[in-house]
C-alpha atoms as a PDB file:
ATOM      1  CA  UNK A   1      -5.324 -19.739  -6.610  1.00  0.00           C
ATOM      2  CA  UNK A   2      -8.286 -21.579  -4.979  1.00  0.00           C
ATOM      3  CA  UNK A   3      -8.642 -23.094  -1.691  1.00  0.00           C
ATOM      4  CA  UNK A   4      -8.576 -26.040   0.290  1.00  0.00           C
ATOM      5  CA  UNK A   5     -10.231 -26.808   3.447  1.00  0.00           C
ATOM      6  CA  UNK A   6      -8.100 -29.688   6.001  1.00  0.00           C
ATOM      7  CA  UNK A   7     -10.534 -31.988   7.092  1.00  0.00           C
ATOM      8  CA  UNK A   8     -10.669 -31.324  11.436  1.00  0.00           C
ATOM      9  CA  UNK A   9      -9.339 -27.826  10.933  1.00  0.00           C
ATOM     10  CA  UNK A  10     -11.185 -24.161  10.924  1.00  0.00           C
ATOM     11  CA  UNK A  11      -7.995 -23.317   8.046  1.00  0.00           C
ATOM     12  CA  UNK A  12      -9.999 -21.236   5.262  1.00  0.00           C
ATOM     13  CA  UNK A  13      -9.475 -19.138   2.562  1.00  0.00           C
ATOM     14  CA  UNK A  14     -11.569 -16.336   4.384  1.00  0.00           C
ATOM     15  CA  UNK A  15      -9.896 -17.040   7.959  1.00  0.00           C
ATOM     16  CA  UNK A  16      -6.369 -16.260   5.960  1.00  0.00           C
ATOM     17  CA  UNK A  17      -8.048 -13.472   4.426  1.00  0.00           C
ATOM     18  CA  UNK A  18      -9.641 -11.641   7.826  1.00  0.00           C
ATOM     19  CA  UNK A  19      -6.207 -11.844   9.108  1.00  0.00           C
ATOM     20  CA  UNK A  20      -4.108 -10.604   6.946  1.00  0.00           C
ATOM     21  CA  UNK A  21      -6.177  -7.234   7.210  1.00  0.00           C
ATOM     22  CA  UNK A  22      -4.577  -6.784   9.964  1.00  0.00           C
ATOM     23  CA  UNK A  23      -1.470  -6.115   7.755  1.00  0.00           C
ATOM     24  CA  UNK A  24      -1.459  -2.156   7.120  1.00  0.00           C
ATOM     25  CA  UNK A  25       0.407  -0.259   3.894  1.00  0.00           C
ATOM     26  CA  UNK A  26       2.552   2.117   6.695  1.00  0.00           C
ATOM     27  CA  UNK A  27       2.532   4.596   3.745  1.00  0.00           C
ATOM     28  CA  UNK A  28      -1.300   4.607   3.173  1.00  0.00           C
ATOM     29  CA  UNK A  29      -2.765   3.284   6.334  1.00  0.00           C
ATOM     30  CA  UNK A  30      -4.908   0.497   4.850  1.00  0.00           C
ATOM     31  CA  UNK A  31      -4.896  -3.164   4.876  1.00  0.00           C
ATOM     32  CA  UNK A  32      -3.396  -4.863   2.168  1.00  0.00           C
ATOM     33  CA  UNK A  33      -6.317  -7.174   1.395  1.00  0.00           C
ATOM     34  CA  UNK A  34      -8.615  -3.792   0.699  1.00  0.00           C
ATOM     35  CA  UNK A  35      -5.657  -2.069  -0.901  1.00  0.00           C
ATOM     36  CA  UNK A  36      -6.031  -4.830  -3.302  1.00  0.00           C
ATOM     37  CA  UNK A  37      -1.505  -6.462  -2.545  1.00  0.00           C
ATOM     38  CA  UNK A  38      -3.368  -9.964  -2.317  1.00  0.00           C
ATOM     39  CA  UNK A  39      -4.166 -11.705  -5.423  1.00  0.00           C
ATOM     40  CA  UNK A  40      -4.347 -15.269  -4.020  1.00  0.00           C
ATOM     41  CA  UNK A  41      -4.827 -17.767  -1.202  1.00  0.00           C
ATOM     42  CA  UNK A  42      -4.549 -21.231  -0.905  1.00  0.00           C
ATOM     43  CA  UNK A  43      -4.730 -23.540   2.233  1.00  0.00           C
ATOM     44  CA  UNK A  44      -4.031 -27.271   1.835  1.00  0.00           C
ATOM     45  CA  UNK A  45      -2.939 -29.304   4.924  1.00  0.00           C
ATOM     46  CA  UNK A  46      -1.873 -26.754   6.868  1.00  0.00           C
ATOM     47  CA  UNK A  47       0.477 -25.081   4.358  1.00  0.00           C
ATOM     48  CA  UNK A  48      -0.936 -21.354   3.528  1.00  0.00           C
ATOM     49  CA  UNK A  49       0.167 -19.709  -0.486  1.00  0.00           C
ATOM     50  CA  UNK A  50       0.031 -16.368  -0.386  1.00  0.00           C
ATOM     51  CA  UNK A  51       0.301 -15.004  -3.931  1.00  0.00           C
ATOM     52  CA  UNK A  52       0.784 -11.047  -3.241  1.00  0.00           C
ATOM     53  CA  UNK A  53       1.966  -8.000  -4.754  1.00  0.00           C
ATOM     54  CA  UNK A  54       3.340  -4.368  -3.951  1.00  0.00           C
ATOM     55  CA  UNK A  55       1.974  -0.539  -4.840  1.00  0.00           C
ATOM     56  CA  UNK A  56       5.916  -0.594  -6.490  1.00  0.00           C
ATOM     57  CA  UNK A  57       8.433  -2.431  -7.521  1.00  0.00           C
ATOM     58  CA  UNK A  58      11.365  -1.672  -5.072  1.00  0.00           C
ATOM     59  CA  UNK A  59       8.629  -0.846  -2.468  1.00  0.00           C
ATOM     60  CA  UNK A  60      10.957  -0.185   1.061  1.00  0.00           C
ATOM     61  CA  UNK A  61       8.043  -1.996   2.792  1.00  0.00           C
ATOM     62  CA  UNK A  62       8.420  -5.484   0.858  1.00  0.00           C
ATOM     63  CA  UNK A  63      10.318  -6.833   4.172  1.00  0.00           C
ATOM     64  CA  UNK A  64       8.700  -5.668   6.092  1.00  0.00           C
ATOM     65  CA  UNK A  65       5.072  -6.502   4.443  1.00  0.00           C
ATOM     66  CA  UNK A  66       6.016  -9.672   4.084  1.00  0.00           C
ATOM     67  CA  UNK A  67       7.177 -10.408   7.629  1.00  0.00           C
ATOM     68  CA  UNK A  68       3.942  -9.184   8.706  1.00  0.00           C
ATOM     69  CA  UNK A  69       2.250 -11.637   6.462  1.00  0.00           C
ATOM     70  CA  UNK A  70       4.659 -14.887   7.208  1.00  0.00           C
ATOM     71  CA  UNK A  71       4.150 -13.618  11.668  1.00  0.00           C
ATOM     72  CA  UNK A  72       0.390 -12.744  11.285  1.00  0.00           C
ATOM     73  CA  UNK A  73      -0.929 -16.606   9.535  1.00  0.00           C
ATOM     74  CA  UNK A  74       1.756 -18.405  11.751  1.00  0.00           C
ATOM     75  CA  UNK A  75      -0.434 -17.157  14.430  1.00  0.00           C
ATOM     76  CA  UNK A  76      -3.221 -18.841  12.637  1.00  0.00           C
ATOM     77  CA  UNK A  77      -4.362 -22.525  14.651  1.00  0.00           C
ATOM     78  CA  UNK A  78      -3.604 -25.258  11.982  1.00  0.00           C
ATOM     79  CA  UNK A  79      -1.099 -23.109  10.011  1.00  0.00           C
ATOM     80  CA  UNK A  80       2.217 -25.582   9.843  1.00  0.00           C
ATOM     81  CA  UNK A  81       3.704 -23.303   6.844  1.00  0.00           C
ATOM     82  CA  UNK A  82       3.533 -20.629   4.966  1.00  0.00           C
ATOM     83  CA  UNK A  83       4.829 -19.469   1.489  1.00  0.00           C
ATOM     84  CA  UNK A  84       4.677 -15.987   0.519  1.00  0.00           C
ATOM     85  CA  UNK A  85       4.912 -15.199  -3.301  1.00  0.00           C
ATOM     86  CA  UNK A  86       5.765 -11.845  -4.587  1.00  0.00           C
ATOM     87  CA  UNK A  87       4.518 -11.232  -8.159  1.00  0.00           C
ATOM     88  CA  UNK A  88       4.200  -8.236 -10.409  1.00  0.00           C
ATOM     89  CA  UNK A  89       1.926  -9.198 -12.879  1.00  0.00           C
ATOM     90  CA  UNK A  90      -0.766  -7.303 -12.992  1.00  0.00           C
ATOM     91  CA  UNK A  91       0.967  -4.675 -11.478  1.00  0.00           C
ATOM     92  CA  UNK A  92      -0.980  -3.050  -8.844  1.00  0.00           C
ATOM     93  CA  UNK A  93      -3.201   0.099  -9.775  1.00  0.00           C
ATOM     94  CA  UNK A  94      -5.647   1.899  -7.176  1.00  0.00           C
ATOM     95  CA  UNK A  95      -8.231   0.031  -9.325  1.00  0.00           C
ATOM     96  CA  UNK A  96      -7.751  -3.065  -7.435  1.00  0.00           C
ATOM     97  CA  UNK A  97      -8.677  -1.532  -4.094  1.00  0.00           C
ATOM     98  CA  UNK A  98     -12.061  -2.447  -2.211  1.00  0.00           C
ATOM     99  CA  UNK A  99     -14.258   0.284  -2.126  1.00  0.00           C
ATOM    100  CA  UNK A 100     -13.208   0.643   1.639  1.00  0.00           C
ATOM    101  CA  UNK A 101     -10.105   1.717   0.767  1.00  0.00           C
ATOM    102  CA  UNK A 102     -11.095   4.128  -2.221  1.00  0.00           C
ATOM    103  CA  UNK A 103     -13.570   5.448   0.321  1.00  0.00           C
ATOM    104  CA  UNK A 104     -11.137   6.292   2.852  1.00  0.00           C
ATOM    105  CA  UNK A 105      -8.806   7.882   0.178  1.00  0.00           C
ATOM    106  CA  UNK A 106     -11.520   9.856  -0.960  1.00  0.00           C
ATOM    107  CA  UNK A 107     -12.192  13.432   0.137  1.00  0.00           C
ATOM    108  CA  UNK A 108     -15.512  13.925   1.733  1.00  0.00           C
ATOM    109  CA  UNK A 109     -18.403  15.041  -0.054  1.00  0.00           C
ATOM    110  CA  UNK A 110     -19.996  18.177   0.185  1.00  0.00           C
ATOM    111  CA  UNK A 111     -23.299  17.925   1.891  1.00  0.00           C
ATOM    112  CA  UNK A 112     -24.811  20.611  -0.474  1.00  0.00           C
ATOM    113  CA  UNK A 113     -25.073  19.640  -4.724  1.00  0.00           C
ATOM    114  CA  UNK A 114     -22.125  21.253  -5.049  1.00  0.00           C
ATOM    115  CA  UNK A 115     -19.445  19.020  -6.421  1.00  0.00           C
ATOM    116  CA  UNK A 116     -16.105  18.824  -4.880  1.00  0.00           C
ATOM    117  CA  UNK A 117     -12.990  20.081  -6.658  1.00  0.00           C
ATOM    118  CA  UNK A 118     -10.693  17.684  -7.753  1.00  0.00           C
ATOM    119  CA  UNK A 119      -7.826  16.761  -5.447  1.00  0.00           C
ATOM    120  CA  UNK A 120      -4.525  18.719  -6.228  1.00  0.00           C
ATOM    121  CA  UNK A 121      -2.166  16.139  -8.090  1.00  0.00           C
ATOM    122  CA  UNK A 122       1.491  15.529  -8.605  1.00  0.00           C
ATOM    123  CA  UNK A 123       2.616  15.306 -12.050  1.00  0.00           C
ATOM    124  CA  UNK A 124       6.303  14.894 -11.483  1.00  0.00           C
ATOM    125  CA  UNK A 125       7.876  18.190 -13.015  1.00  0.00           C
ATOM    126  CA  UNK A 126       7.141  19.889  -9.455  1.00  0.00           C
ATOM    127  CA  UNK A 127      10.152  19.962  -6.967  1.00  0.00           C
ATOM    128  CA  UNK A 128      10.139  17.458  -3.999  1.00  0.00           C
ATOM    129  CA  UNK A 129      10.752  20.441  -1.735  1.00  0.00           C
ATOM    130  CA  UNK A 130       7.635  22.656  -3.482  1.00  0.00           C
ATOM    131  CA  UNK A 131       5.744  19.278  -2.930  1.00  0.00           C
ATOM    132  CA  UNK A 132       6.127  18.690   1.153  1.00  0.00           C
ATOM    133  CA  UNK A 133       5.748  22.571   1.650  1.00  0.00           C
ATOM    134  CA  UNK A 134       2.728  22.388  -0.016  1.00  0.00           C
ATOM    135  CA  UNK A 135       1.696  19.064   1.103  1.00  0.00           C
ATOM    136  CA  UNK A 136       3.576  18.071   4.413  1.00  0.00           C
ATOM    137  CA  UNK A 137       2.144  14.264   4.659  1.00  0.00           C
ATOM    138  CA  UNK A 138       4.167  13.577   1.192  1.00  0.00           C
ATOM    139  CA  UNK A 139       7.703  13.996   3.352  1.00  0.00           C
ATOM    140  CA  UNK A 140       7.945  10.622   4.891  1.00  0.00           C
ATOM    141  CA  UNK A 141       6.560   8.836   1.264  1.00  0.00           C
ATOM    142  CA  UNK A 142      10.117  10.921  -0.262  1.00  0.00           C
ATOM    143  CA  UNK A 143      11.941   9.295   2.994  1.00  0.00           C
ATOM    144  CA  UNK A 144      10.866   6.210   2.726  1.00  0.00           C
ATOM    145  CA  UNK A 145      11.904   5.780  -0.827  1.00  0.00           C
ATOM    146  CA  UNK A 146      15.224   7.436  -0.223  1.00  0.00           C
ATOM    147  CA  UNK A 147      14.902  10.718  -2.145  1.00  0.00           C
ATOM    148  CA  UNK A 148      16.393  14.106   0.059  1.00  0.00           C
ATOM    149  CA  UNK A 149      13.860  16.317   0.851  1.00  0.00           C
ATOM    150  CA  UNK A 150      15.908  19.005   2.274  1.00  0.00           C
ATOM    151  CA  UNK A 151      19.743  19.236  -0.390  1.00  0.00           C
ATOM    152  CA  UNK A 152      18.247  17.277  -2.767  1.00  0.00           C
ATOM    153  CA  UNK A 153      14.646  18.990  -2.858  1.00  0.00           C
ATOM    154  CA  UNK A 154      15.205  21.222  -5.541  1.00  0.00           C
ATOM    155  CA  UNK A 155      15.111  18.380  -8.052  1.00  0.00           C
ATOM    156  CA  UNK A 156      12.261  17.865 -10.076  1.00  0.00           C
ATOM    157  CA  UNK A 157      10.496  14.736  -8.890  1.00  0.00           C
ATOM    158  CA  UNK A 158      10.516  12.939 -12.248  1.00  0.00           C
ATOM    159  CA  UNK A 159      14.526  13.883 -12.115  1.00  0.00           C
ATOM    160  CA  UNK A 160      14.859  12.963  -8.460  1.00  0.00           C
ATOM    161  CA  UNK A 161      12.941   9.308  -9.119  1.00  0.00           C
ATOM    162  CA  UNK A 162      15.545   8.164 -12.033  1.00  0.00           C
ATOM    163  CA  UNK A 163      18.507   9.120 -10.200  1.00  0.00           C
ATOM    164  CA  UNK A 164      17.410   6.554  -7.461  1.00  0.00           C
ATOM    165  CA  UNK A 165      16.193   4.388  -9.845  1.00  0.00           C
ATOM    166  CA  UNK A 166      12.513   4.481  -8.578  1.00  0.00           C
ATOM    167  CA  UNK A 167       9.049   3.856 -10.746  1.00  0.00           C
ATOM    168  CA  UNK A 168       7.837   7.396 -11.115  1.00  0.00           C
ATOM    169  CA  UNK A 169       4.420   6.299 -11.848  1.00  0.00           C
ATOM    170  CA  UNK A 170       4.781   4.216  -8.915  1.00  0.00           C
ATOM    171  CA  UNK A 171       5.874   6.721  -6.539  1.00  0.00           C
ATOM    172  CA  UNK A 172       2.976   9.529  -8.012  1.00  0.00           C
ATOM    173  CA  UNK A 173       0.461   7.239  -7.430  1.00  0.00           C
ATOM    174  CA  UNK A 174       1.680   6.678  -4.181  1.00  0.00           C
ATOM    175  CA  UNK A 175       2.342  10.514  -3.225  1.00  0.00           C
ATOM    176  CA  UNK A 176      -1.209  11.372  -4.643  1.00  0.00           C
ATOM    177  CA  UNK A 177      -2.911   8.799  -2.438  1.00  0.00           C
ATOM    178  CA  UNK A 178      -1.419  10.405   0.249  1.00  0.00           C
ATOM    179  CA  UNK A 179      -2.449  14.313  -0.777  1.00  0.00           C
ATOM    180  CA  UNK A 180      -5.994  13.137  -1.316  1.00  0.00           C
ATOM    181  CA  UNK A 181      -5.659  11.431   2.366  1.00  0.00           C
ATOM    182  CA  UNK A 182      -4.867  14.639   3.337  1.00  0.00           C
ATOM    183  CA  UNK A 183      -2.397  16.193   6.513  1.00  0.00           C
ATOM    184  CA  UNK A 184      -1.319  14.239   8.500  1.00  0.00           C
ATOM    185  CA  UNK A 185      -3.371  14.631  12.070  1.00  0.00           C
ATOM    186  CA  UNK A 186      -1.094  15.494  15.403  1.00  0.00           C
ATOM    187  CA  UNK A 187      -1.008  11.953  17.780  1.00  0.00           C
ATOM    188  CA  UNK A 188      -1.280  10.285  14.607  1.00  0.00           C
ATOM    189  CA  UNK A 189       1.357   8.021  13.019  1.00  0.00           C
ATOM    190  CA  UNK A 190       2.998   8.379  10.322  1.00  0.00           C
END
């Protein structure tokens, strides 16, 4: 999508940009523009395209994202509409994110030569339950996509994700993001 300037109006492609950074993944705690959700703007006489996507189909935050979206550019002086397109092609891959976000999904780095260990991953054949004891932060990523982490937690993840009819590659990518965040801090939110 390209862009459009209104003749009288500061409406850009950048202004729609800087504030839709303000919109934050809940799960991952980073804007959607550096995550890499928005694929396109265009502004033409006060009407604002958003072409957008999600980390997963089925995401629980598409509402939600998208209301935050639609209130955030109505705010915007000269915005008389906006349109807000979900699509899934390409679908999303951590790829896509600004070096911002990679950077604040990456571990630190040791300040001696000695390289850091890879992050611990999820593969999918581990429990739910072995996965928040061992990694507390992934608890409210299970919630939020419906899957029991207390009865239902002695499913295999893989298992757990088809019975609710969720992308598992989706949700690991999603889960591992958060492990390589790492805990959760106390006063923070979740």
């Amino acid at each position: 999508m390209g862009s459009e300037q209104h003749a009288g109006t500061a409406l850009t492609e950048a202004a729609v940009l800087q504030a839709l950074e303000q919109i934050v993944d809940p799960e991952l705690g980073i804007n959607i523009v550096d995550l890499g959700l928005v694929y396109g703007v265009k502004v033409s006489d006060g009407r604002v395209e958003v072409e957008m996507t999600l980390t997963v189909p089925g995401c629980p935050m598409h509402e939600a994202l998208t209301a935050g979206v639609e209130r955030v550019l109505r705010a915007l002086p000269g915005v008389r509409e906006v349109a807000v397109k979900i699509v899934w092609d390409p679908p999303w891959s951590p790829d896509m994110m600004s070096l911002r976000a990679r950077r604040q999904l990456s571990p630190p780095r040791p300040r001696s030569g000695v390289p850091t260990p890879a992050p611990p991953r999820v593969t999918g054949a581990e429990t739910v339950k072995d996965v928040v004891e061992r990694y507390p932060q992934t608890a409210s990523v299970f919630s939020q996509h419906g899957i029991d982490t207390c009865c239902g937690g002695a499913l295999p993840i893989a298992q757990a994700t088809a019975a609710h009819g969720i992308n598992l590659e989706g949700l690991l990518r999603i889960l591992n993001a958060a492990i390589a965040a790492g805990p959760v801090r106390p006063g923070s939110v979740e």
